[in-house]
Protein backbone atom coordinates (compact mmCIF):
# COMPACT_ATOMS: atom_id res chain seq x y z
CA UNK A 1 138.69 63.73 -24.00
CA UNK A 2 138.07 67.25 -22.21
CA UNK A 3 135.84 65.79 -19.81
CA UNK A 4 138.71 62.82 -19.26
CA UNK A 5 141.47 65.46 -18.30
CA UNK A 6 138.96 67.26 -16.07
CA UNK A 7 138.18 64.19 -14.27
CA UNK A 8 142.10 63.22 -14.09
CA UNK A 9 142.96 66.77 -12.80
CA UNK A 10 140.25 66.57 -10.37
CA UNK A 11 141.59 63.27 -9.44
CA UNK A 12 144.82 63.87 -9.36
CA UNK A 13 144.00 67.41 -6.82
CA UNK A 14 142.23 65.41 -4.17
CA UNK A 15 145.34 62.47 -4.19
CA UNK A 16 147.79 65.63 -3.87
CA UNK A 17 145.11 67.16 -1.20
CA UNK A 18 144.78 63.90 0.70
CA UNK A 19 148.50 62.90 0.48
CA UNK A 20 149.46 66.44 1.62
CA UNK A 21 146.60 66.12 4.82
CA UNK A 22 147.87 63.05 6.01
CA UNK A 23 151.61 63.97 5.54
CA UNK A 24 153.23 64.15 9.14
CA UNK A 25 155.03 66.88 8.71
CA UNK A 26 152.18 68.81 7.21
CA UNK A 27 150.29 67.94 10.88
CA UNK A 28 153.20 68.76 12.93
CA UNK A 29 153.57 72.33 11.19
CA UNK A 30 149.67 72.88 11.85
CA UNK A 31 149.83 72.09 15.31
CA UNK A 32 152.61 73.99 15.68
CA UNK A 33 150.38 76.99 14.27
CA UNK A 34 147.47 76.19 15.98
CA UNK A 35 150.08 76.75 19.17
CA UNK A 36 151.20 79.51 18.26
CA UNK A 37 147.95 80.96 17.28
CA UNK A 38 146.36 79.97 21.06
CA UNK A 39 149.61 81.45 22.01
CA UNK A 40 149.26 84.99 20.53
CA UNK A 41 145.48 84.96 21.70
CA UNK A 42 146.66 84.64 25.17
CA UNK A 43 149.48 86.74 25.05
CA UNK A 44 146.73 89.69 23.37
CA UNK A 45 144.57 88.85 26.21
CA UNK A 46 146.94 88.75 29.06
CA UNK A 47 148.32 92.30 27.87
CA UNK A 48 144.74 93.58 27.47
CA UNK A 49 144.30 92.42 31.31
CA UNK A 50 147.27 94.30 32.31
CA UNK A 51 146.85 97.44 30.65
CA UNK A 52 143.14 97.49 32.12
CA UNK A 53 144.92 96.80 35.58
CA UNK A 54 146.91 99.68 34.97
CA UNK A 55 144.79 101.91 34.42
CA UNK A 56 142.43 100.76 37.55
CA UNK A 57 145.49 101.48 40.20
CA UNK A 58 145.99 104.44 38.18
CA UNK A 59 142.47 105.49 38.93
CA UNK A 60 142.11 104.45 42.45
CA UNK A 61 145.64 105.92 43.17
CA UNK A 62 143.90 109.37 42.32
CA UNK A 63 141.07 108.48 44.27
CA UNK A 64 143.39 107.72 47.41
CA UNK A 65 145.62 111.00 47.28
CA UNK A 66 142.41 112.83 47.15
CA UNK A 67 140.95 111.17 50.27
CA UNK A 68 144.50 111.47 51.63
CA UNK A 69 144.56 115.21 51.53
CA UNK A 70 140.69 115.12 52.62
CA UNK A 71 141.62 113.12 55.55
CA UNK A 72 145.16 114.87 56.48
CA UNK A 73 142.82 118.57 56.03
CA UNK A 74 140.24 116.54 58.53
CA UNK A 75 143.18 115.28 61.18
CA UNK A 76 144.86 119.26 61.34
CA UNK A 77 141.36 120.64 62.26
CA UNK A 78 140.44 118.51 64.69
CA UNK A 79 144.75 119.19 66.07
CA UNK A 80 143.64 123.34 66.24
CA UNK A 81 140.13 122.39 67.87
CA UNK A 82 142.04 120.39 70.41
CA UNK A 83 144.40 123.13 70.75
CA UNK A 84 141.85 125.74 70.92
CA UNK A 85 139.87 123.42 73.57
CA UNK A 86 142.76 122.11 75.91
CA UNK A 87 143.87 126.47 76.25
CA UNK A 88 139.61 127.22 76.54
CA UNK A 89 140.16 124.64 79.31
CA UNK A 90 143.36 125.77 81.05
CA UNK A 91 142.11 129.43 80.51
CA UNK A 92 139.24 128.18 82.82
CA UNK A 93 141.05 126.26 84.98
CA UNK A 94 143.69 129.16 85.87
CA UNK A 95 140.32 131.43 86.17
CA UNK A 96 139.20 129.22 88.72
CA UNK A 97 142.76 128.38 90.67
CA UNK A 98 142.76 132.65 90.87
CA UNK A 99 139.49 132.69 92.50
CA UNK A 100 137.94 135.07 90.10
């Protein structure tokens, strides 16, 4: 008799198991999960993408205001060397007008 009910309980567990499987409502909801599911794995992704964008322009943005003060130090010494040069030149050139 024990081995009767086991084999009706096990019996009636896979009709309840298949009847619930093939139950279209019970494969709507998992699709629906299964969306949602790819849907948090992009949204994870897509927000892991942007925070390591952020942090790349954050980067190269340092990068570029060092080079910018590198190249604005570069551009005001070559101004005073063209300064110093163009009075070196009319220094000479006035030297020369004189006669002396």
């Amino acid at each position: 008799e024990s081995d009767n009910l086991q084999n009706q309980l096990v019996s009636n567990f896979e009709q309840l198991h298949r009847i619930r499987r093939e139950d279209p409502a019970n494969t709507q909801k998992e699709r629906l999960l299964n969306a949602l599911d790819q849907a948090c794995n992009k949204f994870e992704e897509i927000s892991a993408n942007i925070a390591e964008g952020v942090n790349f322009y954050a980067r190269m943005s340092e990068v570029m205001d060092q080079y910018k003060s590198k190249v604005e130090d570069f551009v005001y010494a070559r101004n005073v060397q063209k300064e110093d040069l163009l009075g070196a030149i009319q220094r000479e050139a006035a030297h020369i007008e004189t006669g002396q």
